[in-house]
N, C-alpha and C. Protein backbone atom coordinates (compact mmCIF):
# COMPACT_ATOMS: atom_id res chain seq x y z
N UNK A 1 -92.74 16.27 32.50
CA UNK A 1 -91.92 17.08 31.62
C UNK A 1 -92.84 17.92 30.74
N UNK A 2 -92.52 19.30 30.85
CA UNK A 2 -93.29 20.06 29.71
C UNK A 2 -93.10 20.04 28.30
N UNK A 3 -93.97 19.96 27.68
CA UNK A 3 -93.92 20.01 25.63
C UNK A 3 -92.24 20.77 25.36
N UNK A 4 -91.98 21.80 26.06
CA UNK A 4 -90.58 22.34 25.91
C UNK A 4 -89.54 21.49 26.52
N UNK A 5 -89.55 20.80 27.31
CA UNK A 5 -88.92 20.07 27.47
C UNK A 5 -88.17 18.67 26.95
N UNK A 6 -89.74 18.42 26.60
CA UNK A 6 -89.25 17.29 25.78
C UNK A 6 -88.63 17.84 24.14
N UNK A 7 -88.99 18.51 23.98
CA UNK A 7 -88.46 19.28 22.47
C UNK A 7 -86.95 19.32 22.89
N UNK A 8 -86.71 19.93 23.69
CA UNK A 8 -85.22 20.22 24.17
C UNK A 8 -84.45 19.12 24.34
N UNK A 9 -85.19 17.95 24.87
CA UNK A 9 -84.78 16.48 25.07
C UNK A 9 -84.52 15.74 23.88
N UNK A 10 -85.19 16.11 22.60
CA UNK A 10 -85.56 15.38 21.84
C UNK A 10 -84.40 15.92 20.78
N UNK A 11 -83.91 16.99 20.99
CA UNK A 11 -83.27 17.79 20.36
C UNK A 11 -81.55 17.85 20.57
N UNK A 12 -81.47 17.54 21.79
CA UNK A 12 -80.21 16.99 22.60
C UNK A 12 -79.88 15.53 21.89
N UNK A 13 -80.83 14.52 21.97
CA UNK A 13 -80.92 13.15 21.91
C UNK A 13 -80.19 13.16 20.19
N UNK A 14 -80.76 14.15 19.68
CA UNK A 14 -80.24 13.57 18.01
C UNK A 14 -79.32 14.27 17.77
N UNK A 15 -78.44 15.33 18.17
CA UNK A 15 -77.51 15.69 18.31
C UNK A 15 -76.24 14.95 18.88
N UNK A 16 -76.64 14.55 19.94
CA UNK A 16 -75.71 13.54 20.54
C UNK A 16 -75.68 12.13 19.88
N UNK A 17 -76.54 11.66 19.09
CA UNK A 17 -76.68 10.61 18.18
C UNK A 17 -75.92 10.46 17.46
N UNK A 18 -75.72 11.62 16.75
CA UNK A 18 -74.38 11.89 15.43
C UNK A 18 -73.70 12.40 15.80
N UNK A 19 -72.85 13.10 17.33
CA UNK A 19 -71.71 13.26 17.80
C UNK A 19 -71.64 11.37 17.62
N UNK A 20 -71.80 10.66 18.50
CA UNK A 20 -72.10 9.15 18.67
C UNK A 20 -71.57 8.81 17.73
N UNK A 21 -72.33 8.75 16.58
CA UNK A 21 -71.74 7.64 15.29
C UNK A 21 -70.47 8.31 14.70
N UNK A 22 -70.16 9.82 14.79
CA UNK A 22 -69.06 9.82 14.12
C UNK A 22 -67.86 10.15 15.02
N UNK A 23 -67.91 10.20 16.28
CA UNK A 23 -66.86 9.40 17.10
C UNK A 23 -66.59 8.29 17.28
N UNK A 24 -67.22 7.08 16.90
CA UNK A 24 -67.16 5.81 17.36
C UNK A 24 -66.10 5.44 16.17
N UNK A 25 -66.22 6.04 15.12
CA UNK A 25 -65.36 5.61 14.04
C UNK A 25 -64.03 6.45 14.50
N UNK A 26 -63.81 7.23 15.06
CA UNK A 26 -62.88 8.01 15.23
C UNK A 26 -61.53 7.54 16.09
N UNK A 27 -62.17 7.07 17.31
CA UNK A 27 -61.87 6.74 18.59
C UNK A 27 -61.86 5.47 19.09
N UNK A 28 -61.29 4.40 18.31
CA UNK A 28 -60.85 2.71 19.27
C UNK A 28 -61.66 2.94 20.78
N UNK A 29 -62.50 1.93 20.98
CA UNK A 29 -62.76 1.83 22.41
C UNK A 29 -64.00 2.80 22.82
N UNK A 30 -64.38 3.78 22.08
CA UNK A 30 -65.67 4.99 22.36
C UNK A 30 -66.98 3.85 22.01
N UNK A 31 -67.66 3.35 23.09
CA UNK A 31 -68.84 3.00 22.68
C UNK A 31 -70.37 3.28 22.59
N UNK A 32 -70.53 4.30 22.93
CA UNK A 32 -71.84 4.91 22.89
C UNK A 32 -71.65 6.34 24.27
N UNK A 33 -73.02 7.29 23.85
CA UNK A 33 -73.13 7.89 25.54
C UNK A 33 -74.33 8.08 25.55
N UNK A 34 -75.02 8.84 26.32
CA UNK A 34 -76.06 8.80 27.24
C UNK A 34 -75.94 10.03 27.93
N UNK A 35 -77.29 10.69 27.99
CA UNK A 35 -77.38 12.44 28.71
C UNK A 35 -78.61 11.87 29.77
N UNK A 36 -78.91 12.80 30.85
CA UNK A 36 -80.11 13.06 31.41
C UNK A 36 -79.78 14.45 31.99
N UNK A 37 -80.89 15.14 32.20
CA UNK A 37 -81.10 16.27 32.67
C UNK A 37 -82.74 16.09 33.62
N UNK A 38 -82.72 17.01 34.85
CA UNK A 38 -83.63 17.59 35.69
C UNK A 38 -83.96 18.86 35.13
N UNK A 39 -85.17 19.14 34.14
CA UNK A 39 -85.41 20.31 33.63
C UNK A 39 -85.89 21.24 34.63
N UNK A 40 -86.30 21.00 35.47
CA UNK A 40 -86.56 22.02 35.97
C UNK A 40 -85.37 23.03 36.90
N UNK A 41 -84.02 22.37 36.46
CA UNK A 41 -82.99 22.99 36.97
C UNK A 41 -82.19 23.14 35.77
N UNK A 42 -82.36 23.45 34.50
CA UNK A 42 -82.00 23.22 32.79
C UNK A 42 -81.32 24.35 32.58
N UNK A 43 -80.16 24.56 31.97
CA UNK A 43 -79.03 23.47 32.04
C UNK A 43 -78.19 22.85 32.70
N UNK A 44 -78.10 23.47 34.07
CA UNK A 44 -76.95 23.15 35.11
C UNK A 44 -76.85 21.56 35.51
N UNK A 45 -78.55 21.16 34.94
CA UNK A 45 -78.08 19.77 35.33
C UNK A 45 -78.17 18.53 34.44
N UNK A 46 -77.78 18.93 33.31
CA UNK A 46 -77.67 18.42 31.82
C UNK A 46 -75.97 17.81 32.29
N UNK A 47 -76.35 16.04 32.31
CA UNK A 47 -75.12 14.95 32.15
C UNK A 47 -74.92 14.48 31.07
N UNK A 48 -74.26 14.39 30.79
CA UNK A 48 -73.75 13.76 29.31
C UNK A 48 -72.64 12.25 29.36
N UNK A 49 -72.95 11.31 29.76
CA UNK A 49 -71.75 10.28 29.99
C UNK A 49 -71.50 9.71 28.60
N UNK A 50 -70.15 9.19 28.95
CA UNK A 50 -69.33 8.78 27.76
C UNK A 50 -68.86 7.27 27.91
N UNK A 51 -69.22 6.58 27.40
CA UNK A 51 -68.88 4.88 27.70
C UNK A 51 -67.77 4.64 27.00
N UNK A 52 -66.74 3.69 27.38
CA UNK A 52 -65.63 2.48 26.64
C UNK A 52 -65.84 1.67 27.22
N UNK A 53 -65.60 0.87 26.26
CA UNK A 53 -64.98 -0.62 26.45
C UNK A 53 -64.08 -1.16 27.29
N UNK A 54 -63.21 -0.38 27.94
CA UNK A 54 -62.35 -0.81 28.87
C UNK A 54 -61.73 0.46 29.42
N UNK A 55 -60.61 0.20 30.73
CA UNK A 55 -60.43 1.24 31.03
C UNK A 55 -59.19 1.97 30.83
N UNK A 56 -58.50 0.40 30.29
CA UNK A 56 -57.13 1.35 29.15
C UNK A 56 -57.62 2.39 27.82
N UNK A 57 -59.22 1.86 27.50
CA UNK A 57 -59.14 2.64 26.21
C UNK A 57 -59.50 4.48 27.19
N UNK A 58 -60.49 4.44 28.08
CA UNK A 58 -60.59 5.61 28.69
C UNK A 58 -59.68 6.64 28.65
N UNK A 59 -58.39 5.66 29.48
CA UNK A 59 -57.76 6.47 29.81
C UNK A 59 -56.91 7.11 28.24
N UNK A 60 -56.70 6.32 27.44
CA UNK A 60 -56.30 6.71 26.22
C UNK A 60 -57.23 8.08 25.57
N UNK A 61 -57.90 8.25 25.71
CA UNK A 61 -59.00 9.16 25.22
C UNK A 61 -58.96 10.91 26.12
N UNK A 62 -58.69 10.26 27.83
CA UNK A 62 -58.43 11.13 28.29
C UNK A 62 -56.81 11.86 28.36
N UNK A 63 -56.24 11.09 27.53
CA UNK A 63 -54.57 11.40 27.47
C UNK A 63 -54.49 12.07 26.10
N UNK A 64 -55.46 11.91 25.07
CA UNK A 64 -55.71 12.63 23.93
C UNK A 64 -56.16 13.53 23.59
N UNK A 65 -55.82 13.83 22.65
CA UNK A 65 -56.34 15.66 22.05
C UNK A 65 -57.85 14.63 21.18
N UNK A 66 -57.99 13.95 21.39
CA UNK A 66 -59.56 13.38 21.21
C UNK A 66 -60.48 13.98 22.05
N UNK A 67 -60.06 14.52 23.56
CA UNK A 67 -60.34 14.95 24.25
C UNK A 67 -61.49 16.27 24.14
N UNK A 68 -60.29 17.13 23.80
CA UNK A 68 -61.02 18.32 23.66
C UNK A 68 -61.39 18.66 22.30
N UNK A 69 -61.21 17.59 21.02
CA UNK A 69 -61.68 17.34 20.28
C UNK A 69 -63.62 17.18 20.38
N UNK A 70 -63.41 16.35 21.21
CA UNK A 70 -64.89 15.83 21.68
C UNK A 70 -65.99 16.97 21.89
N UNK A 71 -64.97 17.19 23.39
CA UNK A 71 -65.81 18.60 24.32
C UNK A 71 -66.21 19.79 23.31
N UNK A 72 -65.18 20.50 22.38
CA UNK A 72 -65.70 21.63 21.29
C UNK A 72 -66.75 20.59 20.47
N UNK A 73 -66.76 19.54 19.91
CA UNK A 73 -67.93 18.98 19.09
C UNK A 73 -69.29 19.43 20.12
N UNK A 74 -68.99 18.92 21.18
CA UNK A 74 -70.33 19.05 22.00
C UNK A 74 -71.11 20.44 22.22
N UNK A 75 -69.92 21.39 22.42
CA UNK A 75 -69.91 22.72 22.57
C UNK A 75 -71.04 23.24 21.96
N UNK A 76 -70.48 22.83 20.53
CA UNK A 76 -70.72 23.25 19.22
C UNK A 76 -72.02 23.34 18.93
N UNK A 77 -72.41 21.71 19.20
CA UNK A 77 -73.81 21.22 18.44
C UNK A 77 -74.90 22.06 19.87
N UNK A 78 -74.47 21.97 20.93
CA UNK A 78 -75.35 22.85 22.39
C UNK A 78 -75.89 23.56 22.02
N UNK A 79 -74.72 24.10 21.15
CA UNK A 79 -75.01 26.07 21.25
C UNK A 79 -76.04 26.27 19.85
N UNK A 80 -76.40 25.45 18.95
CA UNK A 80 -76.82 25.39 17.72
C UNK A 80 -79.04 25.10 18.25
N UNK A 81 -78.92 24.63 19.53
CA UNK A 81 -80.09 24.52 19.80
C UNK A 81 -80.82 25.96 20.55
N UNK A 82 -81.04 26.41 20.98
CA UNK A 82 -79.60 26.68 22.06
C UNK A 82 -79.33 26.52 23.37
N UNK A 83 -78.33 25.65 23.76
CA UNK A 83 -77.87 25.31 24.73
C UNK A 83 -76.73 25.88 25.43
N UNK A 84 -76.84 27.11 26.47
CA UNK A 84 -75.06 27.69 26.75
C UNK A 84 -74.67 26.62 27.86
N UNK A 85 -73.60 25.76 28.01
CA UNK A 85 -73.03 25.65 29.24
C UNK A 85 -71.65 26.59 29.26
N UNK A 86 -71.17 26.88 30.31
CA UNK A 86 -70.22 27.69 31.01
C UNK A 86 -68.68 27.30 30.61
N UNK A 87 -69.05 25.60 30.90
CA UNK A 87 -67.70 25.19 31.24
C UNK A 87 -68.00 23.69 30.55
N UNK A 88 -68.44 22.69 29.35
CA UNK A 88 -68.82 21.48 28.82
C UNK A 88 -68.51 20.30 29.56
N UNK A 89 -67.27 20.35 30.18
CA UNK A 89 -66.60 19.11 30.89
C UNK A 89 -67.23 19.14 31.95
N UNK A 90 -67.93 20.55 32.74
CA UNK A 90 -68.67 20.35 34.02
C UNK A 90 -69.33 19.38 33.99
N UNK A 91 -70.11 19.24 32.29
CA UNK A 91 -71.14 18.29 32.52
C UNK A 91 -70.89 16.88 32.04
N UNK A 92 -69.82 16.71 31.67
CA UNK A 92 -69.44 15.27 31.20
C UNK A 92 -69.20 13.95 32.18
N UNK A 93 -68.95 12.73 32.12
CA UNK A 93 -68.80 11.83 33.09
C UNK A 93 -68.05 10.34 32.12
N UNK A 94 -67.86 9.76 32.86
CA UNK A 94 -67.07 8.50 32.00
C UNK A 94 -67.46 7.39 32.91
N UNK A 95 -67.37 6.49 31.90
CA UNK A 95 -67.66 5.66 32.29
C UNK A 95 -66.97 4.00 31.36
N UNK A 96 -66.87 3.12 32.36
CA UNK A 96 -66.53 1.34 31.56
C UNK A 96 -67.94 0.64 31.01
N UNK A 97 -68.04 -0.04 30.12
CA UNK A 97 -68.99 -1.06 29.98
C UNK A 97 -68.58 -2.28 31.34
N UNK A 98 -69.99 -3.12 31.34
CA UNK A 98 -69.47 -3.94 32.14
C UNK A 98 -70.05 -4.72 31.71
N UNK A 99 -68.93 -5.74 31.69
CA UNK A 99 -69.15 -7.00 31.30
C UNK A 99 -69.15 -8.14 32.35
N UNK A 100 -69.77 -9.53 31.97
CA UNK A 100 -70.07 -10.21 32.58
C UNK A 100 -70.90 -10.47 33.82
């Protein structure tokens, strides 16, 4: 990874940190997320996953205006680095914790 890269990485990471903590209070069931990107294909291949606790709370989240609540937060903080994506949800993913 190049010095720009990781800046960009590093820069994503704490952004998404404090999307993180102040959704978790927001949203029953939101437990953390997690990005990776292939820079040398940057941004198209910038993931962003979104964890719960279960998969009733998921789907609750995806039935909510939490929803696109979320996606403009993400938008938001991208574009402040600067990050354009096209379309935000392209790059999103969901996911359950797993237990046991």
């Amino acid at each position: 990874m190049r010095k720009t890269d990781k800046k960009t990485d590093n820069q994503i990471r704490l952004l998404l940190t404090d999307i993180c903590e102040d959704f978790m209070k927001e949203f029953d069931g939101f437990q953390w997320l997690t990005h990776e990107a292939d820079y040398r294909r940057f941004p198209e291949t910038l993931k962003i996953t979104l964890v719960f606790d279960r998969g009733d709370s998921l789907d609750d989240f995806l039935q909510s205006g939490a929803r696109n609540e979320l996606m403009f937060m993400i938008q938001q903080e991208l574009s402040r680095i600067p990050v354009k994506l096209p379309c935000v949800e392209d790059h999103i993913a969901y996911a359950t914790e797993q237990k046991g």
